[in-house]
N, C-alpha and C. Protein backbone atom coordinates (compact mmCIF):
# COMPACT_ATOMS: atom_id res chain seq x y z
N UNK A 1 -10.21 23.16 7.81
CA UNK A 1 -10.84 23.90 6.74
C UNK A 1 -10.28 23.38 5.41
N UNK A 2 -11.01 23.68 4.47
CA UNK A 2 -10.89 22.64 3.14
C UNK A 2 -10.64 23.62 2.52
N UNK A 3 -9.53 23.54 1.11
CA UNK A 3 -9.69 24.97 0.00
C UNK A 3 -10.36 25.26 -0.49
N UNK A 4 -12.01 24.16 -0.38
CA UNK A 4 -13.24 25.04 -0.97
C UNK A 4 -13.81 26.12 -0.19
N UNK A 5 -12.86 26.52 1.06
CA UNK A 5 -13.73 27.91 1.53
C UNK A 5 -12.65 28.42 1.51
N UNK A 6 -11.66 28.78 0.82
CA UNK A 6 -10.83 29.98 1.24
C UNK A 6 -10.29 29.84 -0.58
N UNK A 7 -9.27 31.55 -0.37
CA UNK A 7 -9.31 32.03 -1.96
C UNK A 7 -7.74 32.52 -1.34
N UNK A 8 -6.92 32.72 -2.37
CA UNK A 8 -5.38 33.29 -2.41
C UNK A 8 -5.22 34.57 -2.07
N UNK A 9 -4.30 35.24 -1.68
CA UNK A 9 -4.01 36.75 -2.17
C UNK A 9 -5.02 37.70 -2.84
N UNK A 10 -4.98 36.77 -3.82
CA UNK A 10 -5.80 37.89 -5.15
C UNK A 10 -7.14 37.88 -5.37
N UNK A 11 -7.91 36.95 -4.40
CA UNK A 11 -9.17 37.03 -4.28
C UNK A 11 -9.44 35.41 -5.24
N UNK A 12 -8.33 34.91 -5.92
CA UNK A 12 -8.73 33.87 -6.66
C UNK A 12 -9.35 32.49 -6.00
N UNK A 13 -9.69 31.47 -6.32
CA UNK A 13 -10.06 30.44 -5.71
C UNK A 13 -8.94 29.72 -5.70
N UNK A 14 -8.87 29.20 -4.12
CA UNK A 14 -7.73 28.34 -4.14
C UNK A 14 -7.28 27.39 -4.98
N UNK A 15 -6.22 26.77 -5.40
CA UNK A 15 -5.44 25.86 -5.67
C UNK A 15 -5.25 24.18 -4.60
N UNK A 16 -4.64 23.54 -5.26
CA UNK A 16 -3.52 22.56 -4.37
C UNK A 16 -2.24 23.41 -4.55
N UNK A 17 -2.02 24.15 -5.72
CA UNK A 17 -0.71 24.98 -5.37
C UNK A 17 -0.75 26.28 -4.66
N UNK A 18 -1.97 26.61 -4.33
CA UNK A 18 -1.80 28.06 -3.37
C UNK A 18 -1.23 27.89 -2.52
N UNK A 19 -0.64 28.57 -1.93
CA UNK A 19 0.18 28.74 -0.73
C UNK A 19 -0.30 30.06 0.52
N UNK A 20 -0.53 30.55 0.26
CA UNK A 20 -1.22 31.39 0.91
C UNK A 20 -2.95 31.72 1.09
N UNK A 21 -3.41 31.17 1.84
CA UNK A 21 -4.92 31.08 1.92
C UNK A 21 -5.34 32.28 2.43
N UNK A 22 -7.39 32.76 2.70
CA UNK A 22 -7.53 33.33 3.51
C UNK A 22 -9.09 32.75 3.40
N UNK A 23 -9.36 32.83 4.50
CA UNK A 23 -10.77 32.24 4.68
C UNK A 23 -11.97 33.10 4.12
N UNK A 24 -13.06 32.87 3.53
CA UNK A 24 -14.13 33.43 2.53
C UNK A 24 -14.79 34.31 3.12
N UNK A 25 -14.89 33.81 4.21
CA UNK A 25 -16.16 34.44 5.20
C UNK A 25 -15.59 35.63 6.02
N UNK A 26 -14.23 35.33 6.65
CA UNK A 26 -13.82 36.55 7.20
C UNK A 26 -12.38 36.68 6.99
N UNK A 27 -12.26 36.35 6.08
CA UNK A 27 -11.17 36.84 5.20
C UNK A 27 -9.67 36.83 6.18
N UNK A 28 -9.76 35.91 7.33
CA UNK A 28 -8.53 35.76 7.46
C UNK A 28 -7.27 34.82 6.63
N UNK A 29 -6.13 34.22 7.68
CA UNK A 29 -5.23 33.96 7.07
C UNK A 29 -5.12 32.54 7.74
N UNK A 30 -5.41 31.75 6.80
CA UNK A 30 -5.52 30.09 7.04
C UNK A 30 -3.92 29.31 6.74
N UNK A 31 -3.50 28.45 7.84
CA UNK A 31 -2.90 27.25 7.09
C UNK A 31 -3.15 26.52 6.23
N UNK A 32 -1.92 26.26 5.59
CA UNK A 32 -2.07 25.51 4.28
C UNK A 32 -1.95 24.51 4.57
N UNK A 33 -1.02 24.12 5.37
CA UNK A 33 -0.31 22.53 5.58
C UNK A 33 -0.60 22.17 7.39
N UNK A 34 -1.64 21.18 7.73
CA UNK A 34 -1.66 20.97 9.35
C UNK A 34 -0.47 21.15 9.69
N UNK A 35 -0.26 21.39 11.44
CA UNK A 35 0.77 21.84 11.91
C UNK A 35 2.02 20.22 12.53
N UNK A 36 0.87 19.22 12.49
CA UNK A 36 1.23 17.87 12.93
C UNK A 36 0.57 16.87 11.89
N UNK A 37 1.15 15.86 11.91
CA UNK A 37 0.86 14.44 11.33
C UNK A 37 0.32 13.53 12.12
N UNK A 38 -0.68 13.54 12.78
CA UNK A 38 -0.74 12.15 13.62
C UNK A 38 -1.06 11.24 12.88
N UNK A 39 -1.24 10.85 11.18
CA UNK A 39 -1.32 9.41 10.69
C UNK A 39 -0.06 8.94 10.23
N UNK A 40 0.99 9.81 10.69
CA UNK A 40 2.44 9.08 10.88
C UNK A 40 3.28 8.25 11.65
N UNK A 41 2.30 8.75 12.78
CA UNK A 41 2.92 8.44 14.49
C UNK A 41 3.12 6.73 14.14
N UNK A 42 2.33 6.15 13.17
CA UNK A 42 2.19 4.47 13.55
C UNK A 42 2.95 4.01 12.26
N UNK A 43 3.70 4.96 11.57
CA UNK A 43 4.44 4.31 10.36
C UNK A 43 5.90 4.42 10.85
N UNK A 44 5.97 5.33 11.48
CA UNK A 44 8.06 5.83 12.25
C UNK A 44 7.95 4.80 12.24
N UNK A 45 9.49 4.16 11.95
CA UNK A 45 9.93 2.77 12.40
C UNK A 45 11.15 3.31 14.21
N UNK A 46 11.78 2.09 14.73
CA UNK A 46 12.93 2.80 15.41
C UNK A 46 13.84 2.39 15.06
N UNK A 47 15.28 2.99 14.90
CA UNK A 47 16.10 2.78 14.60
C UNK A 47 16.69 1.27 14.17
N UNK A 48 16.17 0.34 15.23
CA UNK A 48 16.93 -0.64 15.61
C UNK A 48 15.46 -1.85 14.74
N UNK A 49 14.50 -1.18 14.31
CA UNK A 49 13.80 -2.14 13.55
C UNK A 49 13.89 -1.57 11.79
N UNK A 50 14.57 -0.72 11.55
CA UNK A 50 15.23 -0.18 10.36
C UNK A 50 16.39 -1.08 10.07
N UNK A 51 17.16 -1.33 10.68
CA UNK A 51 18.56 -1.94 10.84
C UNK A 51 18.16 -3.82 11.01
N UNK A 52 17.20 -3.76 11.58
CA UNK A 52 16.68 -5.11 11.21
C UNK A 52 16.12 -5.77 9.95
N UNK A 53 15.22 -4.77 9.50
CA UNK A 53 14.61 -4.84 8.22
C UNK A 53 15.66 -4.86 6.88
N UNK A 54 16.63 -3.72 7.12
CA UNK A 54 17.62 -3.75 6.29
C UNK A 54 18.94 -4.90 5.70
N UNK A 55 18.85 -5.35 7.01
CA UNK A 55 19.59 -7.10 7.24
C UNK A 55 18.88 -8.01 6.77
N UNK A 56 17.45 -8.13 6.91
CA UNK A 56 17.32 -8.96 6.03
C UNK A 56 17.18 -8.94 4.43
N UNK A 57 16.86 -7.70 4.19
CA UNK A 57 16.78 -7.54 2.48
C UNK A 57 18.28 -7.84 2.03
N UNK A 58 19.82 -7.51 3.04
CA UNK A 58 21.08 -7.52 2.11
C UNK A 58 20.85 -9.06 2.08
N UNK A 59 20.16 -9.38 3.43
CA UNK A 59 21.22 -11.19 3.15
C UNK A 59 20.11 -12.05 1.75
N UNK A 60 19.03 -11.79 1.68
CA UNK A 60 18.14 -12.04 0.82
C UNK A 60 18.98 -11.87 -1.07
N UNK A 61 19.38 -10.77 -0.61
CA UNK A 61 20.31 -10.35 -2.10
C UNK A 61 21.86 -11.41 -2.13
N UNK A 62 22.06 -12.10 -1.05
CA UNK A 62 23.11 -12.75 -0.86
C UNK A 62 23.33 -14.17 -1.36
């Protein structure tokens, strides 16, 4: 759901800074923020390719 259907507390129209939603139509109580990221899953690096990457930028500065 998008903040063009839901309004704050006070009946106002949502924000990007509202924090508290409720949906228009039946006036419940919406998330603001999804509960997961899945367009992150493919940016995590692992540990050991952090520590790689990082070795080469010091020796580059070297």
């Amino acid at each position: 759901m998008t903040r063009q259907g839901c309004h704050d507390g006070n009946e106002n129209p949502a924000t990007d800074e509202t924090v508290d939603l409720y949906c228009n139509c039946c006036n419940c109580m919406v998330r603001s923020k999804p509960r997961n990221k899945p367009g992150m899953e493919h940016i995590k690096k692992t540990t050991q390719e952090e520590y790689d990457e990082l070795k080469k930028v010091n020796q580059k500065t070297i």
